[in-house]
Protein backbone atom coordinates (compact mmCIF):
# COMPACT_ATOMS: atom_id res chain seq x y z
CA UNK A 1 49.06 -34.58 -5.45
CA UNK A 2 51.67 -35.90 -8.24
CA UNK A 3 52.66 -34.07 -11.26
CA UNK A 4 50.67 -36.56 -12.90
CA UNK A 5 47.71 -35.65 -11.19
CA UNK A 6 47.93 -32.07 -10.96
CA UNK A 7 48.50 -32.02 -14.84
CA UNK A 8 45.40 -34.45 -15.52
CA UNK A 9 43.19 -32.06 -13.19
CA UNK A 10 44.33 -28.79 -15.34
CA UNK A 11 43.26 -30.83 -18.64
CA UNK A 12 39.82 -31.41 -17.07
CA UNK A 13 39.50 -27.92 -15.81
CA UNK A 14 40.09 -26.52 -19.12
CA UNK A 15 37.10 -28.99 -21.19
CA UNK A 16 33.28 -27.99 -21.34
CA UNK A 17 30.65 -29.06 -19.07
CA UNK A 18 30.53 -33.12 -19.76
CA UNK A 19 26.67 -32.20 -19.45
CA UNK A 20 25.71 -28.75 -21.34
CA UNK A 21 29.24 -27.59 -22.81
CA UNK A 22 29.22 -24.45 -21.08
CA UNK A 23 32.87 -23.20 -20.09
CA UNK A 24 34.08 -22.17 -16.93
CA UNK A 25 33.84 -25.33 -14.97
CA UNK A 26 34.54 -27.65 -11.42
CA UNK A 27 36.48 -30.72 -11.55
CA UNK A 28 34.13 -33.13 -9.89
CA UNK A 29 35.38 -36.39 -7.88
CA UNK A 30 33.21 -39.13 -8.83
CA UNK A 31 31.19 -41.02 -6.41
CA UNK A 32 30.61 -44.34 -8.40
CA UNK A 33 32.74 -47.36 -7.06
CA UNK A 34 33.98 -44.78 -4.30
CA UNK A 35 32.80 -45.96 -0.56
CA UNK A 36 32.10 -43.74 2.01
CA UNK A 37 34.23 -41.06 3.31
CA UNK A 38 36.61 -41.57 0.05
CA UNK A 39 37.57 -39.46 -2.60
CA UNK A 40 38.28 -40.51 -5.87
CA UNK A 41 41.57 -39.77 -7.25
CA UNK A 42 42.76 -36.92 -9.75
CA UNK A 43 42.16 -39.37 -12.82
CA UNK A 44 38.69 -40.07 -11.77
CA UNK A 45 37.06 -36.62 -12.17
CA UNK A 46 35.20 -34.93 -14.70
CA UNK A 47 34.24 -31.14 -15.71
CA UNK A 48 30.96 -29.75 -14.76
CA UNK A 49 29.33 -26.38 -14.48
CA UNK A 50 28.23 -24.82 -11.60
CA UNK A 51 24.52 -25.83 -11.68
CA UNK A 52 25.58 -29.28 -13.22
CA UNK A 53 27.62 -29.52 -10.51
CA UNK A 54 26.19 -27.94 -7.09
CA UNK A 55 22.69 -26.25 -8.44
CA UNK A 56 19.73 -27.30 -8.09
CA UNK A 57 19.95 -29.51 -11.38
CA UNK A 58 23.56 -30.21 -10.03
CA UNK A 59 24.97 -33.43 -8.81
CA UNK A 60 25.62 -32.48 -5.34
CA UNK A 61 21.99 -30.62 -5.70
CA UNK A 62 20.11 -33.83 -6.79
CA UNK A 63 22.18 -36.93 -5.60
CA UNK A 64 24.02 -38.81 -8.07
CA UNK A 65 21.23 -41.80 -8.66
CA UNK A 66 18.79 -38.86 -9.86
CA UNK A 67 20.92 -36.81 -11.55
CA UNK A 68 22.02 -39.17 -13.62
CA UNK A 69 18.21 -39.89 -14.65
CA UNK A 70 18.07 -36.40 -15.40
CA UNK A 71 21.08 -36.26 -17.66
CA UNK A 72 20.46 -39.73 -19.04
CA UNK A 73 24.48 -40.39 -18.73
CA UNK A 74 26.08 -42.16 -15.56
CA UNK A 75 28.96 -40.80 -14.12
CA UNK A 76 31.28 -43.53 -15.72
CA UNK A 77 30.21 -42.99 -18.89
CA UNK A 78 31.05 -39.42 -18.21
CA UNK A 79 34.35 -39.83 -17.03
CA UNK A 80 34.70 -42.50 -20.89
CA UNK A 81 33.81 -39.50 -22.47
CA UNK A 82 36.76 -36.74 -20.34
CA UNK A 83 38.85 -39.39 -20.70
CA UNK A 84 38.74 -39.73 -24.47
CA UNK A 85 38.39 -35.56 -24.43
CA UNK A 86 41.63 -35.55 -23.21
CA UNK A 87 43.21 -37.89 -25.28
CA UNK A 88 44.22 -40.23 -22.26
């Protein structure tokens, strides 16, 4: 991982959940526009609690197609939203 990276990563990890706000979050890899068996990179991620992110309500919990019915966001528009949280 670059400086770059690393340094975007540590802004994520210090935002809210990009779903409820909570603190205390996991920098999720998004899965949209990412083919099998690859990980998106450090600038691709977003912050997301623990149930937003591998509970039952969770991402990794639901699949991605559901969860973002549940949430009513996509992932991308998500990642807009860290992005612009970050001021990047």
């Amino acid at each position: 991982m670059t400086k770059a990276e690393k340094n975007h990563m540590d802004k994520v990890a210090q935002l809210p959940c990009a779903v409820c706000s909570r603190f205390g979050v996991h920098v999720h890899h998004i899965r949209t526009g990412i083919g099998m068996g690859r990980r998106a990179t450090a600038f691709q991620t977003i912050p997301l609690c623990h149930e937003h992110h591998q509970g039952m309500t969770g991402i990794h919990g639901m699949g991605r197609k559901a969860w973002e019915r549940h949430i009513g966001k996509t992932e991308l528009q998500l990642l807009d939203e860290t992005i612009g949280a970050i001021g990047e």
